[in-house]
N, C-alpha and C. Protein backbone atom coordinates (compact mmCIF):
# COMPACT_ATOMS: atom_id res chain seq x y z
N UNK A 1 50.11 56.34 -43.55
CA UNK A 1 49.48 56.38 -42.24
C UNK A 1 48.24 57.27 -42.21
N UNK A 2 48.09 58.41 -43.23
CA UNK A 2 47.08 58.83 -43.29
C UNK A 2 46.16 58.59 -43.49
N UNK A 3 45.75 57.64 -44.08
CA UNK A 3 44.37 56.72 -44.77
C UNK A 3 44.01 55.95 -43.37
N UNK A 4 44.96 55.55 -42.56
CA UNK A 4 44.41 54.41 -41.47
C UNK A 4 44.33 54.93 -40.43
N UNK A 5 44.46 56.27 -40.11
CA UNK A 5 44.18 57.63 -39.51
C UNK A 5 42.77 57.81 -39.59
N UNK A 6 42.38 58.18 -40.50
CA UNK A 6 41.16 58.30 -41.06
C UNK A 6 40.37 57.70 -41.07
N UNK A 7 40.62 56.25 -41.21
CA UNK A 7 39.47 55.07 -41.35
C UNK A 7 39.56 54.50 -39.74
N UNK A 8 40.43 55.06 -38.95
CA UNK A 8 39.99 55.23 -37.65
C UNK A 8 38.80 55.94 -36.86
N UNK A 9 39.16 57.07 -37.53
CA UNK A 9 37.79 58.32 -37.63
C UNK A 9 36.64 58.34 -38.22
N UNK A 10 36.48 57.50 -38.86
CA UNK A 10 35.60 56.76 -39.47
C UNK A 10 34.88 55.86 -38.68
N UNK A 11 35.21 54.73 -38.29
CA UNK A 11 35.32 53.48 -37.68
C UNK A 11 34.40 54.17 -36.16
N UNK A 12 35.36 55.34 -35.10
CA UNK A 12 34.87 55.53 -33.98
C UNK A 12 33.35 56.16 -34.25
N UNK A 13 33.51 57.26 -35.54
CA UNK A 13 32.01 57.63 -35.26
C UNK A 13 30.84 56.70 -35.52
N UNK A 14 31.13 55.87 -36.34
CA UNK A 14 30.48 54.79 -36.52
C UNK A 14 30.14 54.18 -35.02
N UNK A 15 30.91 53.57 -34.32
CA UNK A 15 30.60 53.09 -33.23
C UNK A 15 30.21 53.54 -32.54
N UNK A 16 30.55 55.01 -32.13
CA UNK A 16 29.88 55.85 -31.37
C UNK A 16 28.22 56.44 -31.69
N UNK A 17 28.44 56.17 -33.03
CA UNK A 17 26.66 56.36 -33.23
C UNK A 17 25.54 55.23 -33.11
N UNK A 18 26.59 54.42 -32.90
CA UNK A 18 25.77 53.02 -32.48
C UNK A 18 25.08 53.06 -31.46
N UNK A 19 26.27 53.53 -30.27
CA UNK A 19 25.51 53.63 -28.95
C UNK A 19 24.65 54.91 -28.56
N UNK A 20 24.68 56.02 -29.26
CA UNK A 20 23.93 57.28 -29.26
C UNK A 20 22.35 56.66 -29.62
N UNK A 21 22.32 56.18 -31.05
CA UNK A 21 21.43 55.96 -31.50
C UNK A 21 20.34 54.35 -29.89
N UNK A 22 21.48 53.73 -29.39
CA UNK A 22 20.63 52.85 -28.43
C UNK A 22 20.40 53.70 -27.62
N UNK A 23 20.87 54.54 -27.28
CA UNK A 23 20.76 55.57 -25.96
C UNK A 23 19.11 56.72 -26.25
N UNK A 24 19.43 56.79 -27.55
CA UNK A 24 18.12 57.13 -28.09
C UNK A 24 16.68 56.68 -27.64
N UNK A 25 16.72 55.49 -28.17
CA UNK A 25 15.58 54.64 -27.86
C UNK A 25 14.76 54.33 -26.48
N UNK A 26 16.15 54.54 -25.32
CA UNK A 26 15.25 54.26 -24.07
C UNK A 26 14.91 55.26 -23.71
N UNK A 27 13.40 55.81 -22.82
CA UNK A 27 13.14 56.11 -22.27
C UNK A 27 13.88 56.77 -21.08
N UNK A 28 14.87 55.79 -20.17
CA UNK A 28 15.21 56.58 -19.17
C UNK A 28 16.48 55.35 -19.32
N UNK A 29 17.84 56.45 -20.10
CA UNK A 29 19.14 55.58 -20.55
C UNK A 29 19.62 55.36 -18.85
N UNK A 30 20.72 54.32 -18.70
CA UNK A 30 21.30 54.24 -17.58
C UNK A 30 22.05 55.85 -17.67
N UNK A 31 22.30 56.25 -16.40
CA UNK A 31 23.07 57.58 -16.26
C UNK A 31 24.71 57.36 -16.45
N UNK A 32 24.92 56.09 -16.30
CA UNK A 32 26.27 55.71 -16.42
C UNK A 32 26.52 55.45 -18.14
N UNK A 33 25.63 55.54 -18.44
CA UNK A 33 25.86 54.81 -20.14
C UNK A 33 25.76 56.49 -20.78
N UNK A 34 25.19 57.25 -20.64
CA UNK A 34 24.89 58.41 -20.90
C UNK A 34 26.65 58.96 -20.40
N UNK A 35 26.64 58.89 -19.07
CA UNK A 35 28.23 59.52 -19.07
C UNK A 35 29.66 59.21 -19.44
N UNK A 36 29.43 57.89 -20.03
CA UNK A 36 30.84 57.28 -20.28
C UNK A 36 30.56 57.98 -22.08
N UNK A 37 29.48 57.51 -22.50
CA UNK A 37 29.30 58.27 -23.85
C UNK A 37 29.66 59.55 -24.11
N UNK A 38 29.46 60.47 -23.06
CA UNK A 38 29.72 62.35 -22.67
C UNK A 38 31.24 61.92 -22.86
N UNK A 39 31.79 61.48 -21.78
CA UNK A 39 33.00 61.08 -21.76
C UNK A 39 33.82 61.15 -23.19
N UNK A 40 33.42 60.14 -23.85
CA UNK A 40 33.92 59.99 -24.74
C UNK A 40 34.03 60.90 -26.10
N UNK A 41 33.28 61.82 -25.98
CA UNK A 41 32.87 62.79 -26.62
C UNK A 41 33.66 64.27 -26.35
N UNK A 42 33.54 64.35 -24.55
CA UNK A 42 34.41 65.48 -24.45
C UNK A 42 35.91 65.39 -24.82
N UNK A 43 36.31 63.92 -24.55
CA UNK A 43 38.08 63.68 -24.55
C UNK A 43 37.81 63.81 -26.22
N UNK A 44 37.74 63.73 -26.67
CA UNK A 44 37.70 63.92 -28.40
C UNK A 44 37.77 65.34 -27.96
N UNK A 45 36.84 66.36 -27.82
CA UNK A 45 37.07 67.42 -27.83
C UNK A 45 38.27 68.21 -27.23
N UNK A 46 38.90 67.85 -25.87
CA UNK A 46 39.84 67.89 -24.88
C UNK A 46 41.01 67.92 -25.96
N UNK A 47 41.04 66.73 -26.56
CA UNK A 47 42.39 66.55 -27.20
C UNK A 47 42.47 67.09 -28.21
N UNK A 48 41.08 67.61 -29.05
CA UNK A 48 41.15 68.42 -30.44
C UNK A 48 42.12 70.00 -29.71
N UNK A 49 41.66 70.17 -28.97
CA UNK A 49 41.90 71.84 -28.63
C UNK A 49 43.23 71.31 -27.78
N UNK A 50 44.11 70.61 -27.32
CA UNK A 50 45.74 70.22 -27.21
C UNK A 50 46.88 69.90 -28.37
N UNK A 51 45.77 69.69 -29.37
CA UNK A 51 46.45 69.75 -30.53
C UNK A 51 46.29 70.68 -31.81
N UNK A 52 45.31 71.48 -31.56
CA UNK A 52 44.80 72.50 -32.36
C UNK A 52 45.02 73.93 -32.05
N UNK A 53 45.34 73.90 -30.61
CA UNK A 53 45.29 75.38 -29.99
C UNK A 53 44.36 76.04 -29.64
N UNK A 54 42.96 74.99 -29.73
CA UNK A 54 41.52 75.88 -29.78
C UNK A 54 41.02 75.89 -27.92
N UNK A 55 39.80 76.55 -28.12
CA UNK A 55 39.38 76.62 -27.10
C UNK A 55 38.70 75.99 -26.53
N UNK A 56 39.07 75.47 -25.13
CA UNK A 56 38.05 74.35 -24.51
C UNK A 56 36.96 75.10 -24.14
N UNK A 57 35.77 74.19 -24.61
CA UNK A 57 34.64 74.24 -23.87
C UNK A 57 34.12 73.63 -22.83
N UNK A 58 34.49 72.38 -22.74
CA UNK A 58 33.58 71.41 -22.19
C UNK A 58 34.75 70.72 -21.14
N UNK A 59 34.20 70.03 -19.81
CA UNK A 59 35.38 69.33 -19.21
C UNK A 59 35.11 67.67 -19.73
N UNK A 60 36.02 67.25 -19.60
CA UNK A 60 36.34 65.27 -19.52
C UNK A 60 35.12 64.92 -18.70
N UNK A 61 34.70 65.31 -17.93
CA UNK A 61 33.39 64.35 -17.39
C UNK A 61 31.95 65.10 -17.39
N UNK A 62 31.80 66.10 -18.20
CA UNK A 62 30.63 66.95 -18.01
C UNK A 62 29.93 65.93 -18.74
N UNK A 63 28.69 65.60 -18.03
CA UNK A 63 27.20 65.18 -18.60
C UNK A 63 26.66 65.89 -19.72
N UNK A 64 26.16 65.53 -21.10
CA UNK A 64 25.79 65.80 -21.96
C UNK A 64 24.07 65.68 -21.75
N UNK A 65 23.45 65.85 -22.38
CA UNK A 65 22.11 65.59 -22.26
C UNK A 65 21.64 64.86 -23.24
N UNK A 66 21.32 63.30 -23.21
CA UNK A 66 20.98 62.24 -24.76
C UNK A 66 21.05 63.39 -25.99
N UNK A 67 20.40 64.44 -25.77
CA UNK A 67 19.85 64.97 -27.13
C UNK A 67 20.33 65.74 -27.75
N UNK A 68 21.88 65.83 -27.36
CA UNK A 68 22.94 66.50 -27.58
C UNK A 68 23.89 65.69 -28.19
N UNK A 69 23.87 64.05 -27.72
CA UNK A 69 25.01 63.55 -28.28
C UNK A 69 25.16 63.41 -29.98
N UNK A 70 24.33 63.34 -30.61
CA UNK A 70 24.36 63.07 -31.75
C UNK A 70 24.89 64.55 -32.45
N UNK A 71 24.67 65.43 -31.80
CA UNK A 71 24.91 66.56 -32.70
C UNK A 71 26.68 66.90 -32.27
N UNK A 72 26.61 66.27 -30.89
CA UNK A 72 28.07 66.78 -30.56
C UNK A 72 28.99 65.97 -31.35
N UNK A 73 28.47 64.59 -31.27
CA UNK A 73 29.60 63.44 -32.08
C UNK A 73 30.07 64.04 -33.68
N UNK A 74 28.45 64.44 -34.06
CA UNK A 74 28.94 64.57 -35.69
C UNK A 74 29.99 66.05 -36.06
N UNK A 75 29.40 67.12 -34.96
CA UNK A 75 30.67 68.28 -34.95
C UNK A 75 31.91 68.07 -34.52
N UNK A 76 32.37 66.86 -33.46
CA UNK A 76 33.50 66.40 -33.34
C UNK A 76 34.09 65.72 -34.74
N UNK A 77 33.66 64.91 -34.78
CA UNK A 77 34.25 63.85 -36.09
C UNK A 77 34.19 64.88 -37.07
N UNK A 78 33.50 66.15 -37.55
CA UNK A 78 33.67 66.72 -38.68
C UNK A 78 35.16 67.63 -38.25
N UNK A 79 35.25 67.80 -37.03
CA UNK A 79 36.29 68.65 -36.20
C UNK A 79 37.73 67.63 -37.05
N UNK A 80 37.65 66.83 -36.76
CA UNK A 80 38.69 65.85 -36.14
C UNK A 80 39.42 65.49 -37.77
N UNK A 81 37.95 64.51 -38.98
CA UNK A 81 38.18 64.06 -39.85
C UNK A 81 38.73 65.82 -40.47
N UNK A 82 38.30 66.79 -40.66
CA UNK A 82 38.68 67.92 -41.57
C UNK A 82 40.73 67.96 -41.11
N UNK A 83 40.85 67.69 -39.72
CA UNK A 83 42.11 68.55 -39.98
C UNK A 83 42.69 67.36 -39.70
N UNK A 84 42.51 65.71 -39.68
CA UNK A 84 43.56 65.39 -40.08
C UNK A 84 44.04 64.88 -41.52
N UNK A 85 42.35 65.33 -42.39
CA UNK A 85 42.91 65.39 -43.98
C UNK A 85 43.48 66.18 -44.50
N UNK A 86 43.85 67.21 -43.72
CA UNK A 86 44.48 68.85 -43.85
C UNK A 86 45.77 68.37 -43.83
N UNK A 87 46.85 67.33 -43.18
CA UNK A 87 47.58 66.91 -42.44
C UNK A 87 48.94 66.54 -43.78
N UNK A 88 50.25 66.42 -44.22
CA UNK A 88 50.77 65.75 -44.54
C UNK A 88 51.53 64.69 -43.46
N UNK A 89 51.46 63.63 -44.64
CA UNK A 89 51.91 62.40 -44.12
C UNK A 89 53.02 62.51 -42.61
N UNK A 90 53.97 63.45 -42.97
CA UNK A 90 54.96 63.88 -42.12
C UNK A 90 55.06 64.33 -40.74
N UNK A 91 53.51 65.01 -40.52
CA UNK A 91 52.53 65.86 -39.31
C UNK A 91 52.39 64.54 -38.35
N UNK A 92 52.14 63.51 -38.68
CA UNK A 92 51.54 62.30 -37.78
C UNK A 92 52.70 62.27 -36.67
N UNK A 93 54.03 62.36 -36.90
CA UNK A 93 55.40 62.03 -35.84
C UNK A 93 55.50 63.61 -34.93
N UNK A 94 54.50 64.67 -35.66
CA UNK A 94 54.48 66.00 -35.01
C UNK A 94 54.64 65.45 -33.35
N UNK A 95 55.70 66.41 -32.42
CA UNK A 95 55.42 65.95 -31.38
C UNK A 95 54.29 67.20 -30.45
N UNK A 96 53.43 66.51 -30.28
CA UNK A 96 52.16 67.82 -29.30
C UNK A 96 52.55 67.56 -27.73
N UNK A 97 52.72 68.76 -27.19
CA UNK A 97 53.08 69.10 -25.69
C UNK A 97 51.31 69.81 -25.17
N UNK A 98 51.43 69.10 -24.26
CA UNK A 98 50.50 69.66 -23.70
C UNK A 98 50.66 69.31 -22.01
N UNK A 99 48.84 69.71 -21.34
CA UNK A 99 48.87 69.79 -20.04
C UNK A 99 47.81 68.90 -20.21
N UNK A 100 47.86 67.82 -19.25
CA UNK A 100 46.64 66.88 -18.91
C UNK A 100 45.45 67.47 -17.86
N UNK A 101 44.37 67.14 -17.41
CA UNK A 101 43.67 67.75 -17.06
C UNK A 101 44.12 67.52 -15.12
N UNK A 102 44.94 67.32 -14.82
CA UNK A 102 45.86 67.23 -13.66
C UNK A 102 46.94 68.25 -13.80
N UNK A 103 46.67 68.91 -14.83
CA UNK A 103 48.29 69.94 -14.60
C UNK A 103 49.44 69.48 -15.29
N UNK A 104 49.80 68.26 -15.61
CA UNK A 104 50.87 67.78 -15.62
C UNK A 104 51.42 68.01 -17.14
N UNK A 105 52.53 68.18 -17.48
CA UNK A 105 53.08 68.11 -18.99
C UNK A 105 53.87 67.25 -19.74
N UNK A 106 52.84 67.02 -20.76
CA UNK A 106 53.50 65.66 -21.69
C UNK A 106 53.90 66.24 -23.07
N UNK A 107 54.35 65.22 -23.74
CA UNK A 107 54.53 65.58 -24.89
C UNK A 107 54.28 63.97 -25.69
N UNK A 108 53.76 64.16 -26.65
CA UNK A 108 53.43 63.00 -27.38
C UNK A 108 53.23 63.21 -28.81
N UNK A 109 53.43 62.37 -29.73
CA UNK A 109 53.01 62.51 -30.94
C UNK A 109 52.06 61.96 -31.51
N UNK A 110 51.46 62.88 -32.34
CA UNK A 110 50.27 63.00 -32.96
C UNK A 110 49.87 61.64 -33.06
N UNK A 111 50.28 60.66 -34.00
CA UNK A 111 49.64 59.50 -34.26
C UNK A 111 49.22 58.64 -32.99
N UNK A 112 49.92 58.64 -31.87
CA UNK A 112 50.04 58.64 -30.86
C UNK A 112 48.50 58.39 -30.31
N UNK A 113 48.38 59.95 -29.77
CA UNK A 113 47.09 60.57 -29.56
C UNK A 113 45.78 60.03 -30.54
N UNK A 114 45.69 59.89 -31.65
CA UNK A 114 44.88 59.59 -32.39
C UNK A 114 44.85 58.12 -32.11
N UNK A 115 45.62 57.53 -31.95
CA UNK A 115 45.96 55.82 -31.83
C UNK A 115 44.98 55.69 -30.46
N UNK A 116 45.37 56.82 -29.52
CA UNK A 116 44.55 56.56 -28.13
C UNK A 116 43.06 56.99 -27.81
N UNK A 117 43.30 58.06 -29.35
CA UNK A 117 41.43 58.27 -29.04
C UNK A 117 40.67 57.17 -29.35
N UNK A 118 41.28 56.02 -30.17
CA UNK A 118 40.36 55.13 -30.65
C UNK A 118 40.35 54.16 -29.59
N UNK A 119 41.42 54.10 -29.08
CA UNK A 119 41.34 52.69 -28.15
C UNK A 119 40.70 53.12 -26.62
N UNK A 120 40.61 54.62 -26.38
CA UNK A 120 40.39 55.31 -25.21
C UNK A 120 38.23 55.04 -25.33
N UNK A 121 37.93 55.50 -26.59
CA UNK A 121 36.62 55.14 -26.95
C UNK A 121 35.99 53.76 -26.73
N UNK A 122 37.42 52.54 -27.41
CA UNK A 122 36.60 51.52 -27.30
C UNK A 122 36.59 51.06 -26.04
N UNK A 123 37.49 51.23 -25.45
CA UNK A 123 37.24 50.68 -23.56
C UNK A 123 35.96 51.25 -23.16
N UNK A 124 35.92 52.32 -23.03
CA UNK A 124 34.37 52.67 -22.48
C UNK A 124 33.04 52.73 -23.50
N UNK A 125 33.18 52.33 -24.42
CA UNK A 125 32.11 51.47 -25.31
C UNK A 125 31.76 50.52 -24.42
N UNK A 126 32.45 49.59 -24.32
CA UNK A 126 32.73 48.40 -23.82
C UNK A 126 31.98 48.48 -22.32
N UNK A 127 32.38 49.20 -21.29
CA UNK A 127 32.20 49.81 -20.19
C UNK A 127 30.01 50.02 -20.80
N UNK A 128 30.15 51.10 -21.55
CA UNK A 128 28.45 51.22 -21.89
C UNK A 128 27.76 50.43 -22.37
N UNK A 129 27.63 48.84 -23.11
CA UNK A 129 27.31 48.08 -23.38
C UNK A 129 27.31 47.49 -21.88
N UNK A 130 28.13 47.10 -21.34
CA UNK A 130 27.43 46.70 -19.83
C UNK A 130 26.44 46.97 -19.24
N UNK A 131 26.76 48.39 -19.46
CA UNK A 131 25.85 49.66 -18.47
C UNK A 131 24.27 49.28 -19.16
N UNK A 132 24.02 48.88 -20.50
CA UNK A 132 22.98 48.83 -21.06
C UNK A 132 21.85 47.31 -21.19
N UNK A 133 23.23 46.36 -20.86
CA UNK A 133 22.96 44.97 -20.93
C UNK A 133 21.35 44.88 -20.04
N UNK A 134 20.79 45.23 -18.81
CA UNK A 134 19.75 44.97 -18.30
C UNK A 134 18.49 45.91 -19.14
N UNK A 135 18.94 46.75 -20.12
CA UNK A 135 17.67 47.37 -20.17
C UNK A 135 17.44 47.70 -22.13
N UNK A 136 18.43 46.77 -22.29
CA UNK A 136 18.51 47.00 -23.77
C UNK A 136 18.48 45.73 -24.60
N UNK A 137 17.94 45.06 -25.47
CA UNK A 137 17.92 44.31 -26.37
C UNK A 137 17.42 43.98 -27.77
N UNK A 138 18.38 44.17 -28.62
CA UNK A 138 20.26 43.53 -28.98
C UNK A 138 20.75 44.61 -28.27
N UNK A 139 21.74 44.36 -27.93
CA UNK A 139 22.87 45.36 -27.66
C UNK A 139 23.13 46.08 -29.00
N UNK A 140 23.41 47.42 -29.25
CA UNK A 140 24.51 47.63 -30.31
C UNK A 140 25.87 46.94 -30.36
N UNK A 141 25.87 46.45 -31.66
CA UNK A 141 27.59 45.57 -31.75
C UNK A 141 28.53 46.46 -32.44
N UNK A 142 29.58 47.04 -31.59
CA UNK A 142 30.79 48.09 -32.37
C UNK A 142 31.84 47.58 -32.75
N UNK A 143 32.30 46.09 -32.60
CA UNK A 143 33.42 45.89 -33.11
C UNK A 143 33.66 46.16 -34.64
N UNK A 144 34.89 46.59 -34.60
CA UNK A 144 35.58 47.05 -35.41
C UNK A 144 35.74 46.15 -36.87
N UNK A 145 35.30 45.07 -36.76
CA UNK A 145 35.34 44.00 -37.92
C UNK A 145 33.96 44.17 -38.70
N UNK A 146 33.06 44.41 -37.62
CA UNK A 146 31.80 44.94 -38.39
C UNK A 146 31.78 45.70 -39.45
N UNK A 147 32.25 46.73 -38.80
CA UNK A 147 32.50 48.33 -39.26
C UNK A 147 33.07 48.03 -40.91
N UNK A 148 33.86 46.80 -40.57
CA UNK A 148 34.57 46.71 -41.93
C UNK A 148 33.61 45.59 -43.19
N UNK A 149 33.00 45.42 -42.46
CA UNK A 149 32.14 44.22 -43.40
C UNK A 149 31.00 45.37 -43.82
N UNK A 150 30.88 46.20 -43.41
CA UNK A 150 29.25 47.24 -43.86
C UNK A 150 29.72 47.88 -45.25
């Protein structure tokens, strides 16, 4: 499970630099495409520090500034890919308790969480390719089959 862990983490920054890099290019990005991207960036961070013990910085919906995302994505994914190659196979069923950003307390396991950062990313990918459809052309393409043909 560790390898397909990984080539998850792989896979999102990839996609996620897809849309950084379109977000790049315009002049004046939609503000919604800019925040679902933040988005996606802080919950990576959110959930590193629920499962790490570290310290939050940033909230789930704070606005990033374009010229930040690229540097934040690649310190996340270096965050993320380092400790779950740190990880034995065994760590993935770890169960992590935490507090959601409502207060509330869950408990879930690791693979879990990692399973949802990817699919939590691609919905609002999905969501920012909309957001971009009037002012962008090609779209960036993130599916995941790509990713695997490069």
């Amino acid at each position: 499970m560790k390898a397909y862990y990984i080539r998850l983490l792989q896979y999102e920054y990839w996609a996620n630099s897809r849309i950084i890099e379109a977000l790049e290019k315009l002049d004046k990005p939609p503000e919604r495409a800019v925040l679902l991207t933040s988005h996606i960036l802080n919950a990576q961070m959110v959930w590193f520090t629920r499962i790490a013990n570290d310290h939050l910085v940033v909230g789930i919906w704070d606005l990033l500034p374009v010229s930040w995302l690229k540097e934040t994505s690649d310190h996340s994914y270096q965050k993320w890919d380092s400790y779950v190659r740190d990880l034995d196979e065994a760590e993935f069923g770890k169960i992590i308790k935490y507090q959601n950003t409502k207060g509330e307390y869950f408990e879930t396991p690791l693979g879990e969480i990692l399973t949802h950062l990817s699919h939590h990313a691609a919905y609002h990918r999905g969501q920012i390719i909309d957001a971009l459809k009037p002012v962008l052309s090609p779209l960036p393409a993130t599916d995941y089959i790509l990713w695997l043909r490069e």
